[in-house]
N, C-alpha and C. Protein backbone atom coordinates (compact mmCIF):
# COMPACT_ATOMS: atom_id res chain seq x y z
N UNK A 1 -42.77 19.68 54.68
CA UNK A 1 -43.07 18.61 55.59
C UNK A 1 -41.90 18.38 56.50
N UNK A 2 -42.17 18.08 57.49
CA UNK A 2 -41.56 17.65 58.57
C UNK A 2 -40.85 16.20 58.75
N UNK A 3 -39.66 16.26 58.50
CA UNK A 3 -39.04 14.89 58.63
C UNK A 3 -39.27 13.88 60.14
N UNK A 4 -40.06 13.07 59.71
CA UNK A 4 -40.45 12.58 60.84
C UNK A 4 -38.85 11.47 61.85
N UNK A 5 -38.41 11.62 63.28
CA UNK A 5 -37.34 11.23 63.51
C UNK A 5 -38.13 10.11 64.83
N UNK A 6 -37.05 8.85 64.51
CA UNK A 6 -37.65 8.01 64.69
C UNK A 6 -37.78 7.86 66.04
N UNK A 7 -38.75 7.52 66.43
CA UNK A 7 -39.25 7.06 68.26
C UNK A 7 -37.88 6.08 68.79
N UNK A 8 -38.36 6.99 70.53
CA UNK A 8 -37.53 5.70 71.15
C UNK A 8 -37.68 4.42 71.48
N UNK A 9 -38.98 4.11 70.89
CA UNK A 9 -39.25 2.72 70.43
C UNK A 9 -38.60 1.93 69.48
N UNK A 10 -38.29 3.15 68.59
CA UNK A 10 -38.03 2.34 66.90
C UNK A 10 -36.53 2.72 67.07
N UNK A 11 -36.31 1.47 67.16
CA UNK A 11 -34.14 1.78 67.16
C UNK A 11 -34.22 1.50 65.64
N UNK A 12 -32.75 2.04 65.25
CA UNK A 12 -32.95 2.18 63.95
C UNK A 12 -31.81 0.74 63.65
N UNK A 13 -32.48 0.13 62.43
CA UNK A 13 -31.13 -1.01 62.21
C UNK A 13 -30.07 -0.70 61.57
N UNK A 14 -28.98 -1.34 61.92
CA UNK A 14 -27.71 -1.58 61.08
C UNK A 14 -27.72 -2.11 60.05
N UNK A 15 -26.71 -2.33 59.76
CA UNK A 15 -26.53 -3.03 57.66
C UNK A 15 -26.55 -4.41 58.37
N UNK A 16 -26.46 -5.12 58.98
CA UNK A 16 -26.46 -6.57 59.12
C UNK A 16 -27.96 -6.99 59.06
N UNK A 17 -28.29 -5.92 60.43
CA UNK A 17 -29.88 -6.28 60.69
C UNK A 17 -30.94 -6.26 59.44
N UNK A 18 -30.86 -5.05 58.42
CA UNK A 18 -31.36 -5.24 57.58
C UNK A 18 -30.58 -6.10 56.25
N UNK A 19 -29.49 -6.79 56.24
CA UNK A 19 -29.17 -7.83 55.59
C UNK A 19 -29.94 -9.07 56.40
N UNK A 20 -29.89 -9.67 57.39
CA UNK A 20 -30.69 -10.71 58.39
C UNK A 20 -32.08 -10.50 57.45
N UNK A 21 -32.46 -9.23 57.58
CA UNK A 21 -34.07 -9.54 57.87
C UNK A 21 -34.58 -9.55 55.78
N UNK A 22 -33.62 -9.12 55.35
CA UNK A 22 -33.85 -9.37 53.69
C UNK A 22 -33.81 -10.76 53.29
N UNK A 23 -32.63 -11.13 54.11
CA UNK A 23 -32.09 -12.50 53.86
C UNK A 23 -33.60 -13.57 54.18
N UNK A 24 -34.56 -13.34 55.56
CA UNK A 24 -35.75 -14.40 55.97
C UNK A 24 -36.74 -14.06 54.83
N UNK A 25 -36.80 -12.71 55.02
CA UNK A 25 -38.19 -12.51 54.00
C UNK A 25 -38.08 -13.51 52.32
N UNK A 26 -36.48 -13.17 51.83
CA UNK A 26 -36.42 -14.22 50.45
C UNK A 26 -36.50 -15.61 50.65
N UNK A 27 -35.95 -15.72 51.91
CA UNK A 27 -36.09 -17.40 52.04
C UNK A 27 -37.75 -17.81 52.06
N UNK A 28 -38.28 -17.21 53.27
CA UNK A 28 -39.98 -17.26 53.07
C UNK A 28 -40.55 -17.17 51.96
N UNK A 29 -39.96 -16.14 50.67
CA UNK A 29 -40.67 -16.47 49.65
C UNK A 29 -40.22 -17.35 48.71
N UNK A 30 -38.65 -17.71 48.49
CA UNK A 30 -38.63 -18.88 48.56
C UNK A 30 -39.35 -20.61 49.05
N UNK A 31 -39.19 -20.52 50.17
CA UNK A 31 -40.24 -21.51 50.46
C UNK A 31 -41.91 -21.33 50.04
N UNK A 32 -42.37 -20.18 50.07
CA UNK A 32 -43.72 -19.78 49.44
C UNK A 32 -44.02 -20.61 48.17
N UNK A 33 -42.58 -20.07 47.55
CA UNK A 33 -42.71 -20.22 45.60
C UNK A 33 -42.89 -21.98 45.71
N UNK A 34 -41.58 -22.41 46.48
CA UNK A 34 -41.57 -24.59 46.73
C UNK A 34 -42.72 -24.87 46.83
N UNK A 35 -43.17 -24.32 47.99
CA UNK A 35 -44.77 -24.99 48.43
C UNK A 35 -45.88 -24.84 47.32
N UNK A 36 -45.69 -23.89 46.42
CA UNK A 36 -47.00 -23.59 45.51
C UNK A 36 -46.59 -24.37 44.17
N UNK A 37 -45.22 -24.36 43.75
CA UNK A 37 -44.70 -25.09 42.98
C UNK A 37 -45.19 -26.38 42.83
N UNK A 38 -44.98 -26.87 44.32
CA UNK A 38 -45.13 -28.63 44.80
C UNK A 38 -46.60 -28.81 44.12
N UNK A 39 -47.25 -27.88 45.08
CA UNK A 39 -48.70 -28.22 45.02
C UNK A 39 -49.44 -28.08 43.49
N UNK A 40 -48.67 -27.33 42.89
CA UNK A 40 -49.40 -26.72 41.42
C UNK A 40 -48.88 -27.93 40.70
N UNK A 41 -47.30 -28.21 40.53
CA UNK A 41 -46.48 -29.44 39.79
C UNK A 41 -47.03 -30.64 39.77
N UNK A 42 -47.39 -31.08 41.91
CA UNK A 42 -48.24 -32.48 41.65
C UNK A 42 -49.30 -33.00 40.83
N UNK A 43 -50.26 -32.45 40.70
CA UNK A 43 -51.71 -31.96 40.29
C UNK A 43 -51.13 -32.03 38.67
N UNK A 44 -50.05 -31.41 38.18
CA UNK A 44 -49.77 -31.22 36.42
C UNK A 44 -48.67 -32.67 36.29
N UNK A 45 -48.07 -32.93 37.33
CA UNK A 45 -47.42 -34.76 36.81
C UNK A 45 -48.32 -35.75 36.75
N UNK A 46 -49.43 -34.92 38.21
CA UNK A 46 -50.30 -36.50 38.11
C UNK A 46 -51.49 -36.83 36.95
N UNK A 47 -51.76 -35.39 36.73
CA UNK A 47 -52.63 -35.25 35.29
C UNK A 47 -51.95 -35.76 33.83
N UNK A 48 -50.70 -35.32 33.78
CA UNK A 48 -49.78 -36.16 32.57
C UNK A 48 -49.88 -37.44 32.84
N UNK A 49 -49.78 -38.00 33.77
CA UNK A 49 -49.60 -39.17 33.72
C UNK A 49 -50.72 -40.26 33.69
N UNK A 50 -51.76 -39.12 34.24
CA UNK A 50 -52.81 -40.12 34.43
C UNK A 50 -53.75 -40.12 33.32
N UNK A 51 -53.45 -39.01 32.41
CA UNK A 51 -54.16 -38.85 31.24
C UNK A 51 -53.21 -39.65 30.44
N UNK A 52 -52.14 -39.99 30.13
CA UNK A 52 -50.84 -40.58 29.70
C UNK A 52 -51.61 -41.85 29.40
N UNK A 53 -51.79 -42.85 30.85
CA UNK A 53 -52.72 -43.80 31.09
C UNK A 53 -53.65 -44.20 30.52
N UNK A 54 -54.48 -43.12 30.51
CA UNK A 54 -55.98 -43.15 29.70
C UNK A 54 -56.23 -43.48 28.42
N UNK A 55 -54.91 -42.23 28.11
CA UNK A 55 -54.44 -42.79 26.20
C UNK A 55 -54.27 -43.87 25.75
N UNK A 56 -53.03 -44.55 26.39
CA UNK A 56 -53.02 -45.77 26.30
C UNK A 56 -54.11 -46.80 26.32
N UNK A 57 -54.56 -46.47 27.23
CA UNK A 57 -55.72 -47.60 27.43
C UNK A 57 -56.44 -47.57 26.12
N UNK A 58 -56.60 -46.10 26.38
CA UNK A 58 -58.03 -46.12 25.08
C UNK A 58 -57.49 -46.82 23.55
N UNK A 59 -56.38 -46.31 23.62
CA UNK A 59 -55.57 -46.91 22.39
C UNK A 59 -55.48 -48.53 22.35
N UNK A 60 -55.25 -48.92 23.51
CA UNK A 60 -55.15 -50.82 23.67
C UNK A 60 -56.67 -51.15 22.94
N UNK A 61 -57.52 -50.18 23.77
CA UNK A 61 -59.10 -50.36 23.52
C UNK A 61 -59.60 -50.20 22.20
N UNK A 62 -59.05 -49.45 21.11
CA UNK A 62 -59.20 -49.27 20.21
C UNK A 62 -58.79 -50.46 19.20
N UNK A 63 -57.24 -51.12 19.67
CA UNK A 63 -56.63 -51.85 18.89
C UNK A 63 -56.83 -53.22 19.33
N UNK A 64 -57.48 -53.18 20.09
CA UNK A 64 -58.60 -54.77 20.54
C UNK A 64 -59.65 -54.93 19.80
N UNK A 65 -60.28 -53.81 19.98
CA UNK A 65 -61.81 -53.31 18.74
C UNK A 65 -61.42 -53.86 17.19
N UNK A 66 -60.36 -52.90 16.55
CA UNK A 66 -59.78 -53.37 15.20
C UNK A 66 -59.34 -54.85 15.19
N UNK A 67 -58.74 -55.24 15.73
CA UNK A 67 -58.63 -56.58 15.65
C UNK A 67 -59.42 -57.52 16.11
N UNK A 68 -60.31 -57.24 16.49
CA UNK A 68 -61.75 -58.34 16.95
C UNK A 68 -62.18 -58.12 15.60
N UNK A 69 -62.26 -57.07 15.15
CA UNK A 69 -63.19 -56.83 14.24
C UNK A 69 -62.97 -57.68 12.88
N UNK A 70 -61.18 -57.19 12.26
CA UNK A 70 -60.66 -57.73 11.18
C UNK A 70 -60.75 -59.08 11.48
N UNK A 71 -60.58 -60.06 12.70
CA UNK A 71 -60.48 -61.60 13.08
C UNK A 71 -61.74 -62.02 12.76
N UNK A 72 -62.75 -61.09 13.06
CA UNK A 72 -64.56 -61.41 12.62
C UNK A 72 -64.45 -61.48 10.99
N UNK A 73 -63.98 -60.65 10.63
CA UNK A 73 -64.09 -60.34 9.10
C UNK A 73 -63.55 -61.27 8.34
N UNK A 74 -62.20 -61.59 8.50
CA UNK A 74 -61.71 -62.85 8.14
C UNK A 74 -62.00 -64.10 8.19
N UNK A 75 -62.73 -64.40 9.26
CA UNK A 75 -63.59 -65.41 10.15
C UNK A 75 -64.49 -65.56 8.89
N UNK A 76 -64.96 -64.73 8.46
CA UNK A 76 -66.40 -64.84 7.54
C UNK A 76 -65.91 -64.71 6.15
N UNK A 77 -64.69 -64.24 5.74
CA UNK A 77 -64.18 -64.42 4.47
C UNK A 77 -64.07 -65.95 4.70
N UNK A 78 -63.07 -66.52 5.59
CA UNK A 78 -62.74 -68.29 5.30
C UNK A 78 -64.20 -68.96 5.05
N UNK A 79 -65.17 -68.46 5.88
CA UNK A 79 -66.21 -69.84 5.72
C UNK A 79 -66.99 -69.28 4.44
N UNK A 80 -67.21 -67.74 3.90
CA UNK A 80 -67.52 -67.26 2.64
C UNK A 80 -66.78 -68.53 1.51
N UNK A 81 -65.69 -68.20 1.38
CA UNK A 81 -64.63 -68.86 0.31
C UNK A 81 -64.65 -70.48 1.08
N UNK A 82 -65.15 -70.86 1.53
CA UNK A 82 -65.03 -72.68 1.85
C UNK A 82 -65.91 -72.92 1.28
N UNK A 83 -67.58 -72.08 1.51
CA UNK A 83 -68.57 -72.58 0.95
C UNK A 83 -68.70 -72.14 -0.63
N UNK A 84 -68.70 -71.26 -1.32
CA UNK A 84 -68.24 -70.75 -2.47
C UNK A 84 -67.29 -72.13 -3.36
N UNK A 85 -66.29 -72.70 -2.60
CA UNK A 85 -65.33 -73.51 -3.39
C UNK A 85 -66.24 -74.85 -3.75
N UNK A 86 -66.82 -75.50 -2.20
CA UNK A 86 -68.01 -76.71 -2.50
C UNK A 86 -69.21 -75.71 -3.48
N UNK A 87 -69.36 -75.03 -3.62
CA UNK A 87 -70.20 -74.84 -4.50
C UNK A 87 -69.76 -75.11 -6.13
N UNK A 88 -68.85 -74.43 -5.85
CA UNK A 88 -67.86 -74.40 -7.44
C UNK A 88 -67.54 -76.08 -7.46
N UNK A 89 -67.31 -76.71 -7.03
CA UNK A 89 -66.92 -78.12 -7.24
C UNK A 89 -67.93 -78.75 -7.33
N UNK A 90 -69.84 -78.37 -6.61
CA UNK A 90 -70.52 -79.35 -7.21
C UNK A 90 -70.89 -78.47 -8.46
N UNK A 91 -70.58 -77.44 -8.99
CA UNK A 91 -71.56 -76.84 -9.99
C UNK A 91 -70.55 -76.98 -11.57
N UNK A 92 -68.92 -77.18 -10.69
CA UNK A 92 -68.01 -76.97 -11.76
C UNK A 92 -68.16 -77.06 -13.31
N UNK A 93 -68.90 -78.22 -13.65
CA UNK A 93 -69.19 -78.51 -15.35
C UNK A 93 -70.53 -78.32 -15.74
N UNK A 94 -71.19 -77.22 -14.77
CA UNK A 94 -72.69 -76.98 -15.00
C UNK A 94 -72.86 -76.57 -16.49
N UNK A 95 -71.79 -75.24 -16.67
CA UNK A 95 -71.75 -74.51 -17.80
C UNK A 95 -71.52 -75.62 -19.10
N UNK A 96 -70.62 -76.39 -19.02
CA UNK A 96 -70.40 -77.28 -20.33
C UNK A 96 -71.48 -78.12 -20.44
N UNK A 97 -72.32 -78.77 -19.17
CA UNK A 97 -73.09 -79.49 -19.47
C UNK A 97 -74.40 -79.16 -20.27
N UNK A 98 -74.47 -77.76 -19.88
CA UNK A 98 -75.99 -76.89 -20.44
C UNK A 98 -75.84 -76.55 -21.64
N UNK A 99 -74.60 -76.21 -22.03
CA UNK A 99 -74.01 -75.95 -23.44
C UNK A 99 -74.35 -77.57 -24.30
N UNK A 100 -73.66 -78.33 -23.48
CA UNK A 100 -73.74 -80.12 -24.28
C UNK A 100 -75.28 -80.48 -24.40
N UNK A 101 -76.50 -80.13 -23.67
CA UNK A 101 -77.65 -80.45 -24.02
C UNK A 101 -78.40 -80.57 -25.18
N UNK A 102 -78.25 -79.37 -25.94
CA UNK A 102 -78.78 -79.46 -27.11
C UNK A 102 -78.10 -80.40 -28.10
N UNK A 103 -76.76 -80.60 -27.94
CA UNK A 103 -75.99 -82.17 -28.54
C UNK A 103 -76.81 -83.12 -28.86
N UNK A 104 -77.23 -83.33 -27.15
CA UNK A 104 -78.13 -84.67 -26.46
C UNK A 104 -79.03 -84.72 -27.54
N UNK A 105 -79.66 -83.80 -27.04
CA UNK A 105 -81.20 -83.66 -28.16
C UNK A 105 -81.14 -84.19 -28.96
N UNK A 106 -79.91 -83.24 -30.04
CA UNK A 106 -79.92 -83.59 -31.38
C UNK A 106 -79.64 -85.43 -31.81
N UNK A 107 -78.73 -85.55 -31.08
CA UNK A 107 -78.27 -87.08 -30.58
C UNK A 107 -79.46 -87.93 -30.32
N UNK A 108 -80.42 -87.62 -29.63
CA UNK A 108 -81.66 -88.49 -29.45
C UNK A 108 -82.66 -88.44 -30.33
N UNK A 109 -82.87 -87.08 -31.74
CA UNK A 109 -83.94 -87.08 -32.49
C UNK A 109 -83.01 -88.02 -33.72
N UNK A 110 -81.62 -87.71 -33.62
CA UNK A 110 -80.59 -88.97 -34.87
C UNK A 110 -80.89 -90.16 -34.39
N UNK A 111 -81.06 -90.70 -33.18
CA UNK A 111 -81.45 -92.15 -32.55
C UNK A 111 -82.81 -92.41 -33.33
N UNK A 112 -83.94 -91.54 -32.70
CA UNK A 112 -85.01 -91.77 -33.62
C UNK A 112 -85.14 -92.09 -34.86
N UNK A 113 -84.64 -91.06 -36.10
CA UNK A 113 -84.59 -91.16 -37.05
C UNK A 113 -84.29 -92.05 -37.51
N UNK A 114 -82.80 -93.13 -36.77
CA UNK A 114 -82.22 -93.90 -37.29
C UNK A 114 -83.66 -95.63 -37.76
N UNK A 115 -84.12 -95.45 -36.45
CA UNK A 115 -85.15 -96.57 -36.43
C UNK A 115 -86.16 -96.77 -37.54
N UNK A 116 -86.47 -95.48 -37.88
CA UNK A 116 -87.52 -95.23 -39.06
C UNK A 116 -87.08 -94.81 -40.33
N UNK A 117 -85.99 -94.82 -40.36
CA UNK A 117 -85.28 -93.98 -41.81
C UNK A 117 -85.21 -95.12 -42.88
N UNK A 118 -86.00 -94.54 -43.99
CA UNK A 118 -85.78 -95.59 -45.16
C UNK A 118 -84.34 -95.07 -45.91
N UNK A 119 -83.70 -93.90 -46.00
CA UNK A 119 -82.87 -93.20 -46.90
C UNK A 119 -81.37 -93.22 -45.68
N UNK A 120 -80.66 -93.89 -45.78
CA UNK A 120 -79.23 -93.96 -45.16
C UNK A 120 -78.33 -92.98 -44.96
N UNK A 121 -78.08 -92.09 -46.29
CA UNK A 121 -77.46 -91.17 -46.52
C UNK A 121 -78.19 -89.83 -45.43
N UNK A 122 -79.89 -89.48 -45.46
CA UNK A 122 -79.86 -88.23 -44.93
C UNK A 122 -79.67 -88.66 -43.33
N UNK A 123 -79.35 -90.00 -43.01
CA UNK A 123 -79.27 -90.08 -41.25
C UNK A 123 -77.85 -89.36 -41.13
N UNK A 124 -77.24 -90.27 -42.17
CA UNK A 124 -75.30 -89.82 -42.29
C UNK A 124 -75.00 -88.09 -41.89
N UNK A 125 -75.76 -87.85 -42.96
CA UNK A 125 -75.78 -85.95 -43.26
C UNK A 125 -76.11 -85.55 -41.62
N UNK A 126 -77.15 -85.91 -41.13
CA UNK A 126 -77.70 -85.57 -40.13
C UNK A 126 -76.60 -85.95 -38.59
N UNK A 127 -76.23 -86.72 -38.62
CA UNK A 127 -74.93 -87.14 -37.44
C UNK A 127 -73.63 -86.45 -37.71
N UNK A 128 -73.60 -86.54 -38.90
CA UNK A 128 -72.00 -85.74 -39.66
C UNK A 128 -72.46 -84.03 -39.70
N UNK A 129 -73.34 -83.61 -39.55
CA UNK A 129 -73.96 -82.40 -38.84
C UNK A 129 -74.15 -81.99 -36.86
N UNK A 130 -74.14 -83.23 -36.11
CA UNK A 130 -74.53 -83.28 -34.85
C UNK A 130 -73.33 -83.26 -34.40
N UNK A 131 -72.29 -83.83 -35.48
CA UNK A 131 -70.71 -84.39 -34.56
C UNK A 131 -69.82 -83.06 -35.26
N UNK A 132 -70.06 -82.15 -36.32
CA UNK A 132 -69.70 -80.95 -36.17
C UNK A 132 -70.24 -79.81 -35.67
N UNK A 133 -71.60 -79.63 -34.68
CA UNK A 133 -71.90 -78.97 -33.88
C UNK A 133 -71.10 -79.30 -32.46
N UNK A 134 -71.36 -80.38 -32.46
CA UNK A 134 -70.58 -81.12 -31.03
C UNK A 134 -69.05 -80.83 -30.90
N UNK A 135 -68.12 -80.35 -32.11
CA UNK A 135 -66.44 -80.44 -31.91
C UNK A 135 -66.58 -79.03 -31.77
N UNK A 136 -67.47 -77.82 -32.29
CA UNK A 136 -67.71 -76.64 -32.68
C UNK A 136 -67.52 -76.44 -31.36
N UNK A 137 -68.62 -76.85 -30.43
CA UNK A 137 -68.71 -76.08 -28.98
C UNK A 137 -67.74 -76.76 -28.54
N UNK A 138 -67.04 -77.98 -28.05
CA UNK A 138 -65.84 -78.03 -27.49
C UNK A 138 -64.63 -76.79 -27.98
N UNK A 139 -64.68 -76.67 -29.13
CA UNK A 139 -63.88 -75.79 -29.53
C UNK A 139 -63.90 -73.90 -29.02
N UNK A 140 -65.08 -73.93 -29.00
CA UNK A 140 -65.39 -72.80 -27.98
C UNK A 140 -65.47 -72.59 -26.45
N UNK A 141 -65.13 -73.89 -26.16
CA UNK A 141 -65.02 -73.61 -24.41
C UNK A 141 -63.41 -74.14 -24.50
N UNK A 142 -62.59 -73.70 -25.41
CA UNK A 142 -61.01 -74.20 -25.63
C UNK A 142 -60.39 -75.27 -25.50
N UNK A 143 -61.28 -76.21 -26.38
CA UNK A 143 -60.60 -77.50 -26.76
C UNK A 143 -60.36 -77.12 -27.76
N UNK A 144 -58.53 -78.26 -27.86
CA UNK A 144 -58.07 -78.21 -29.22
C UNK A 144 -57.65 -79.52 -29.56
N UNK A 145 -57.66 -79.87 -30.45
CA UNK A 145 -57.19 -80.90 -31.30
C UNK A 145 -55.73 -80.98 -31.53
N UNK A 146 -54.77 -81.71 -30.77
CA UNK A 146 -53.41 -82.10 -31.45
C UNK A 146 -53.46 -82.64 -32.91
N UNK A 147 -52.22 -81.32 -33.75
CA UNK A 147 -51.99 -82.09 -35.15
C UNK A 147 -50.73 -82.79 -34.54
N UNK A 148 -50.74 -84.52 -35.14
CA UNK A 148 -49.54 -85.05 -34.60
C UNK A 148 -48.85 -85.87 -35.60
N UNK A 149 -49.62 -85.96 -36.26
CA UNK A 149 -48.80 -86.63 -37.51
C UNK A 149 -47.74 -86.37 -38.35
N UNK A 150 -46.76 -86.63 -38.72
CA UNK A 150 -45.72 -85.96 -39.77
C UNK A 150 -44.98 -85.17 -38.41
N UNK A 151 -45.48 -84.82 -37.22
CA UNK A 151 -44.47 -84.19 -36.12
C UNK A 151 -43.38 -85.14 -35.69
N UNK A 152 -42.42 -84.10 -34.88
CA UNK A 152 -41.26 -84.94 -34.41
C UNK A 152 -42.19 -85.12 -33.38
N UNK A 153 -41.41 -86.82 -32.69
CA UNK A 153 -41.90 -87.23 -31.53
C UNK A 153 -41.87 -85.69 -30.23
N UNK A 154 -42.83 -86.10 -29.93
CA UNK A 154 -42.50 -85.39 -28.45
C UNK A 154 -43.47 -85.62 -27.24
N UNK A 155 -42.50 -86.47 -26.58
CA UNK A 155 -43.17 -86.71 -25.13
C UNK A 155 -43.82 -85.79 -24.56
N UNK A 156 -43.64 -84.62 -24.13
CA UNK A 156 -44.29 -84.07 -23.33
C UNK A 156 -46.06 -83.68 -23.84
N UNK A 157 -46.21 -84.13 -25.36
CA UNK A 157 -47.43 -83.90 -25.43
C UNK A 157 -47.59 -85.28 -26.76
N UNK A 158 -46.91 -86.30 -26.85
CA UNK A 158 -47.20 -87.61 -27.40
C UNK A 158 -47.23 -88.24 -26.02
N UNK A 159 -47.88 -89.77 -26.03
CA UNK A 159 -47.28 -91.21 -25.65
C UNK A 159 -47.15 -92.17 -27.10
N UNK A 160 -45.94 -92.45 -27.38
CA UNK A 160 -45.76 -93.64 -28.16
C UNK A 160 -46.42 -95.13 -27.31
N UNK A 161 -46.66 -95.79 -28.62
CA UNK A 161 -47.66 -97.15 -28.10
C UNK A 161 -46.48 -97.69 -28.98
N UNK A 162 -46.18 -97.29 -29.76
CA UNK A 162 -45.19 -99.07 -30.10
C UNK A 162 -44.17 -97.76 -30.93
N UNK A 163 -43.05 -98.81 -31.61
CA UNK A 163 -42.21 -98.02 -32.89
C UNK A 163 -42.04 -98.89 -34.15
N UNK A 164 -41.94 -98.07 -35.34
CA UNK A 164 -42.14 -99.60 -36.30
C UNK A 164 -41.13 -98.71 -37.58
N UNK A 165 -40.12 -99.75 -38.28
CA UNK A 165 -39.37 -99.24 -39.08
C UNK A 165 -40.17 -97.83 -39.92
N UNK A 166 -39.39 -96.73 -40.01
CA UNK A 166 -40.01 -95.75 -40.96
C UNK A 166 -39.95 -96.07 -42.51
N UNK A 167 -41.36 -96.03 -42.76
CA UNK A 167 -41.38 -95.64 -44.19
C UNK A 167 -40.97 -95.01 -44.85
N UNK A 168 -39.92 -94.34 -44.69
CA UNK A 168 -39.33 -93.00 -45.49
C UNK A 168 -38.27 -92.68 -44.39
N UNK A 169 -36.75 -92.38 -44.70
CA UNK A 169 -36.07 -91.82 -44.12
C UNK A 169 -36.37 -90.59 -43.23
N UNK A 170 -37.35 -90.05 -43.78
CA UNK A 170 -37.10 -88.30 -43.34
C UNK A 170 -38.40 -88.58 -42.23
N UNK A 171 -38.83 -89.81 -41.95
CA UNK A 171 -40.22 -90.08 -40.85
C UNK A 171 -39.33 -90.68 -39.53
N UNK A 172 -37.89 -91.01 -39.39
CA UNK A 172 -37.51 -91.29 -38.34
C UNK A 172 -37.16 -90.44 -37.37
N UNK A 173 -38.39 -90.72 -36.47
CA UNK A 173 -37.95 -89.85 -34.91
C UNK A 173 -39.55 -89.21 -34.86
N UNK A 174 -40.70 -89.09 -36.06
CA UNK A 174 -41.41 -88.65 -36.49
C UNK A 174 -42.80 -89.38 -35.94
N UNK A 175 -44.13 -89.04 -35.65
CA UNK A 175 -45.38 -89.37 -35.65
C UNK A 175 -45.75 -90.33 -37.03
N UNK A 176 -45.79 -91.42 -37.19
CA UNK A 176 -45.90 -92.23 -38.25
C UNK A 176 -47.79 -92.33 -38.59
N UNK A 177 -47.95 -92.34 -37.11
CA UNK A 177 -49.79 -92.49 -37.18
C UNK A 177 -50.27 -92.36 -35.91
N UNK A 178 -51.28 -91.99 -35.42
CA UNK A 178 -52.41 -91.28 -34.30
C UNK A 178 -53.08 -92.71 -34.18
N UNK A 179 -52.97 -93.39 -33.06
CA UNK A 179 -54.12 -94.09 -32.82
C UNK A 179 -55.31 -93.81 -32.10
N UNK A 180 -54.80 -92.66 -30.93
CA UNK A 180 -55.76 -91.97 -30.48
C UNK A 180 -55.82 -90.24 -30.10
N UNK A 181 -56.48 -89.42 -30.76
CA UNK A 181 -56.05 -88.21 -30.41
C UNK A 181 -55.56 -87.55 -29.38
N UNK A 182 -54.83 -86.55 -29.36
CA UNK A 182 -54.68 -86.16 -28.17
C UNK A 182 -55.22 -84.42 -28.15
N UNK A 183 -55.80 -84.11 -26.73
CA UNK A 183 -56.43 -82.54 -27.17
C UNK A 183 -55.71 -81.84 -25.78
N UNK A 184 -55.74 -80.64 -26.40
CA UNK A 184 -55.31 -79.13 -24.82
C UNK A 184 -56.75 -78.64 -25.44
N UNK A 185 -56.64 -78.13 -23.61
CA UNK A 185 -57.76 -77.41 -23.17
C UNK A 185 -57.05 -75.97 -22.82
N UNK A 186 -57.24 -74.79 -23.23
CA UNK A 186 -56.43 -73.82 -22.93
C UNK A 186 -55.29 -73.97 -23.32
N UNK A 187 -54.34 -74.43 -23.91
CA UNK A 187 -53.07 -74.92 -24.30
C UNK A 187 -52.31 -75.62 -23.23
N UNK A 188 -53.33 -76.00 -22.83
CA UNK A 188 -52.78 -77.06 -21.65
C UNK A 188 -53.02 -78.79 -21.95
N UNK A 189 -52.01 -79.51 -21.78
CA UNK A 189 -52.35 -81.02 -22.31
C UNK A 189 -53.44 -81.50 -21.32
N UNK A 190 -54.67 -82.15 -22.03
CA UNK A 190 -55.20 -82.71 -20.78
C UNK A 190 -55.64 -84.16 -21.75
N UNK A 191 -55.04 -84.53 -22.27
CA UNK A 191 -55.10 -85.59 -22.72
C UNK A 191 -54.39 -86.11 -24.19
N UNK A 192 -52.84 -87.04 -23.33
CA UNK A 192 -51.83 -86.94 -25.32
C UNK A 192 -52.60 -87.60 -26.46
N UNK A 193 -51.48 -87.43 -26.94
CA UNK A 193 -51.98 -88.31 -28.39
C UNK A 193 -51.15 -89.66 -28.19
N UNK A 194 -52.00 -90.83 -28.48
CA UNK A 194 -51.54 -92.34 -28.36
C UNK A 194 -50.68 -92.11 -30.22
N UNK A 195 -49.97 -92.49 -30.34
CA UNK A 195 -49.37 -92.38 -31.54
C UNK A 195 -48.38 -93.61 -31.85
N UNK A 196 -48.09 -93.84 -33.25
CA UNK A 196 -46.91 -94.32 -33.46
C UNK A 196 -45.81 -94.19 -34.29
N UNK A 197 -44.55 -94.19 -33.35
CA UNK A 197 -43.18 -93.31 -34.14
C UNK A 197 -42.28 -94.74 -34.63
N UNK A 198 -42.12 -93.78 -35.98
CA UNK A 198 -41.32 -94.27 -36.71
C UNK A 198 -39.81 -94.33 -36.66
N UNK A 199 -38.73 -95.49 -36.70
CA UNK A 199 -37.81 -95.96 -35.84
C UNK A 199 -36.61 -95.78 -37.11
């Protein structure tokens, strides 16, 4: 082949000229790469950000939802448990009372009896039977009977009503006598013993 030599059209360049003309073409693609950069970058910040946005929101939206919801829920637990409590307070001694009925009964066929009974003794048997059914079931819904007699005083589950010289040395400071019982319910005092201590 024939080395083709260049026209007198085509001057041939120097090292500058083709440094110049390397130098525009990188800058042009330089600026090429900025401009596509810009345009591709805007479009991917404004999508981060605007999806960024969205999240959030949806998230506010979500945590408005949950908490409307739990404030509803709670809302209906308080007036659940308000009405529940007036219930429990008018129904509170339903259970002891239904338990105490058959007492009654028995209590009202001993009334009877009493009117018509020629024999004294079987009314006795019959009440001294009604009044140990009757301590039986207190005793099963946890009443107890204070022993207080022969005990050392003690306030927190005596009241002394009077004090009177002790009969015996070893009774001072001591329960001398019960004038009126005192009982726990659960081992809880709910009513002392009236007593009297010996001085």
């Amino acid at each position: 082949m024939k080395k083709e030599e260049p026209t007198s059209e085509e001057k041939p360049m120097n090292m500058d000229e083709i440094s110049d003309e390397f130098q525009q073409v990188n800058e042009a693609r330089q600026n090429q790469k900025t401009d596509a950069d810009v345009e591709e970058t805007e479009p991917e910040n404004n999508a981060p950000d605007f999806s960024a946005e969205d999240k959030h929101k949806e998230e506010l939206a979500l945590a408005n939802d949950k908490f409307l919801r739990l404030y509803a829920e709670f809302d209906n637990y308080k007036r659940r448990t308000s009405k529940e409590r007036v219930e429990l307070l008018q129904t509170a001694g339903k259970d002891v009372i239904v338990s105490l009925l058959p007492v009654l009964d028995d209590f009202e066929r001993a009334s009877r009896a009493i009117e018509t009974a020629k024999d004294i003794t079987a009314v006795k048997e019959g009440i001294s039977l009604v009044h140990n059914k009757f301590k039986n079931l207190l005793t099963q819904k946890g009443l107890k009977e204070m022993v207080s007699k022969g005990e050392v005083f003690d306030a927190d589950i005596h009241e002394a009503v009077t004090n009177i010289p002790a009969p015996d040395e070893s009774l001072k400071g001591k329960v001398v006598d019960v004038l009126e019982e005192g009982y726990l319910l659960n081992d809880k005092v709910i009513r002392f013993a009236k007593v009297v201590v010996g001085a």
